[in-house]
C-alpha atoms as a PDB file:
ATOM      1  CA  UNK A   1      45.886 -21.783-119.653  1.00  0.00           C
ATOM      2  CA  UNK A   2      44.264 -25.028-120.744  1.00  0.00           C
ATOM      3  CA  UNK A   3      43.226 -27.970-118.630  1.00  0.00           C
ATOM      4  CA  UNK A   4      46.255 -29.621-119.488  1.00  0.00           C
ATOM      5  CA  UNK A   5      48.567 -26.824-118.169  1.00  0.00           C
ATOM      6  CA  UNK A   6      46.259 -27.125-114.896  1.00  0.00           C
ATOM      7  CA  UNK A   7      46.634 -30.328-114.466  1.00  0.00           C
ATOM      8  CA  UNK A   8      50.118 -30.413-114.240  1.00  0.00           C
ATOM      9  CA  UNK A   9      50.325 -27.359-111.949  1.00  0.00           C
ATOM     10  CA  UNK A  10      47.920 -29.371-109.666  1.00  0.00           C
ATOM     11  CA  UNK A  11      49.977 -32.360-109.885  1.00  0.00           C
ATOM     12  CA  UNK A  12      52.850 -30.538-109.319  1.00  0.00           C
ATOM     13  CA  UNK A  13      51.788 -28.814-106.132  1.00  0.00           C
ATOM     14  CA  UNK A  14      50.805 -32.128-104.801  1.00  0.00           C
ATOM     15  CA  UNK A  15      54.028 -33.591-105.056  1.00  0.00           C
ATOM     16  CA  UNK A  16      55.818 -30.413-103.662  1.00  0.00           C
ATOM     17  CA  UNK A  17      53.394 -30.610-100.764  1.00  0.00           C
ATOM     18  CA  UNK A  18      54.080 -34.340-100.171  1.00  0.00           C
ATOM     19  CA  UNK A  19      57.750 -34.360-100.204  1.00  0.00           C
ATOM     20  CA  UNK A  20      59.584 -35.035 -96.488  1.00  0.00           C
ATOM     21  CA  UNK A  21      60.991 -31.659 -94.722  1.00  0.00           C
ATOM     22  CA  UNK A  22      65.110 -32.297 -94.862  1.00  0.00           C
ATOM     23  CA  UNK A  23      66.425 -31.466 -91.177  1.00  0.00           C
ATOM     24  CA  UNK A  24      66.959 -27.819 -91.494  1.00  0.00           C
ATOM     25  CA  UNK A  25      63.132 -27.538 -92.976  1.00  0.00           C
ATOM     26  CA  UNK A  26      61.857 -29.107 -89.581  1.00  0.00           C
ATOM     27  CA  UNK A  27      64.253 -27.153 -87.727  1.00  0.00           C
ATOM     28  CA  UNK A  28      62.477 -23.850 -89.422  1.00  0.00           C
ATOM     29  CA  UNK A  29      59.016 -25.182 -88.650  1.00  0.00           C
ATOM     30  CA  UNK A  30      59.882 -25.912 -84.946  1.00  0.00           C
ATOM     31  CA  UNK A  31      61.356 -22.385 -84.427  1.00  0.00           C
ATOM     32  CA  UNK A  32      58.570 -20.170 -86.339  1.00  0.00           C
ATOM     33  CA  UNK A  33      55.820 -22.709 -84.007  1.00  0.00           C
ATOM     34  CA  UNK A  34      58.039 -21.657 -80.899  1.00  0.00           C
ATOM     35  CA  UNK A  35      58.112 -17.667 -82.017  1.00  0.00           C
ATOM     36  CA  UNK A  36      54.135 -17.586 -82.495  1.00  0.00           C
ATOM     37  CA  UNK A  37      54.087 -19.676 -79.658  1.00  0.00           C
ATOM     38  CA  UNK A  38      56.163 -16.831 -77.127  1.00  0.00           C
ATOM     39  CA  UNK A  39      54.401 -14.174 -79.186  1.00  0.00           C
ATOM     40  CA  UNK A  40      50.475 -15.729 -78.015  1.00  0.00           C
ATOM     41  CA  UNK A  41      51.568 -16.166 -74.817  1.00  0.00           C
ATOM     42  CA  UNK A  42      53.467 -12.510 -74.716  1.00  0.00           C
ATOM     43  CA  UNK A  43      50.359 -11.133 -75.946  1.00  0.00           C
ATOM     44  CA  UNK A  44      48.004 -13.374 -73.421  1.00  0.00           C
ATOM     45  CA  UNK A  45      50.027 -12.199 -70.459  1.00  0.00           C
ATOM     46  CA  UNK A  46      49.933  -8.430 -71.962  1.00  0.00           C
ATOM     47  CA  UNK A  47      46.133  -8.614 -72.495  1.00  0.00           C
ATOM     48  CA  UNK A  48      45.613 -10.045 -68.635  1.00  0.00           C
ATOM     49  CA  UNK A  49      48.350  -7.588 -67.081  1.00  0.00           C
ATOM     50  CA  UNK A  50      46.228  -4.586 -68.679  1.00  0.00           C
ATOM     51  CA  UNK A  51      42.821  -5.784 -67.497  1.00  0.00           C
ATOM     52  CA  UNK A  52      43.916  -6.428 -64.105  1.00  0.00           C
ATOM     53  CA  UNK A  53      45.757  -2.841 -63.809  1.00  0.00           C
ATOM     54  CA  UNK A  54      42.517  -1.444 -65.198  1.00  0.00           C
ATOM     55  CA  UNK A  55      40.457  -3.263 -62.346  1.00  0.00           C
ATOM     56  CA  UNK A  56      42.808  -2.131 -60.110  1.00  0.00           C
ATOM     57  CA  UNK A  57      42.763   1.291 -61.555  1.00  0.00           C
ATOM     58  CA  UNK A  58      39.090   1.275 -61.218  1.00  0.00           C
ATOM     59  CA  UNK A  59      38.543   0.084 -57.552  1.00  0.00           C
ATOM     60  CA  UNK A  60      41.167   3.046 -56.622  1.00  0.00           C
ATOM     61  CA  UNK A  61      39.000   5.436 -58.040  1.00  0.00           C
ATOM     62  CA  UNK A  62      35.890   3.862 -56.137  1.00  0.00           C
ATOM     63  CA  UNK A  63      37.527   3.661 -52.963  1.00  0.00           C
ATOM     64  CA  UNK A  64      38.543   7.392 -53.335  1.00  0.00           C
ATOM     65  CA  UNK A  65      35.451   8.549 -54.235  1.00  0.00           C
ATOM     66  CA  UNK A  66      33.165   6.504 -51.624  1.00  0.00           C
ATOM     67  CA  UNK A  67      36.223   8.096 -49.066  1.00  0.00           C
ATOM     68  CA  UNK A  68      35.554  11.600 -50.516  1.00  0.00           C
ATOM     69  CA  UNK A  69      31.416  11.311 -50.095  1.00  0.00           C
ATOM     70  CA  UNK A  70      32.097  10.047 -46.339  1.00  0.00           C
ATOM     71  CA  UNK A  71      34.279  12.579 -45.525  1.00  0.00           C
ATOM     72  CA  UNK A  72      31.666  15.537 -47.524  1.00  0.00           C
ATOM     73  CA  UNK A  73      29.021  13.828 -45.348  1.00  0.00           C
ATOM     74  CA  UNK A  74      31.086  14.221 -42.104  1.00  0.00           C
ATOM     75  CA  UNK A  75      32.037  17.527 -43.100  1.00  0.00           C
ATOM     76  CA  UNK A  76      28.068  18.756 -43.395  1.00  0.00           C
ATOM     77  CA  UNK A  77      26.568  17.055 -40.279  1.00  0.00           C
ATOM     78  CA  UNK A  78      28.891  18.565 -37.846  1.00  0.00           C
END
């Protein structure tokens, strides 16, 4: 290609890129925005559901354990 042939490509691009949306182009933008929109959130909510059940998780396993060394400790001092 020759600088000539770039140019135009470059010009070219630029006025594609500058043109107005018609109606159903805006209409596509608005929905794909909404779609990555529901999909952060759905992954947001996903991401904070799992870290709270794993907190969760985790103090059960405390509060079983910390119940299972009082009751061994019971169990050896009578």
């Amino acid at each position: 290609m020759n600088a000539y042939e770039i140019e135009q490509i470059e010009k070219d691009v630029k006025a594609n890129f500058q043109l107005p949306l018609s109606y159903q182009g805006w209409a596509d933008v608005e929905r794909q925005a909404r779609e990555e929109r529901a999909r952060v959130l759905g992954e947001g909510f996903s991401k904070l559901f799992r870290a709270l059940f794993a907190k969760l998780a985790a103090f059960g396993r405390q509060v079983r354990a910390t119940a299972a060394q009082m009751t061994n400790a019971r169990l050896h001092h009578s």
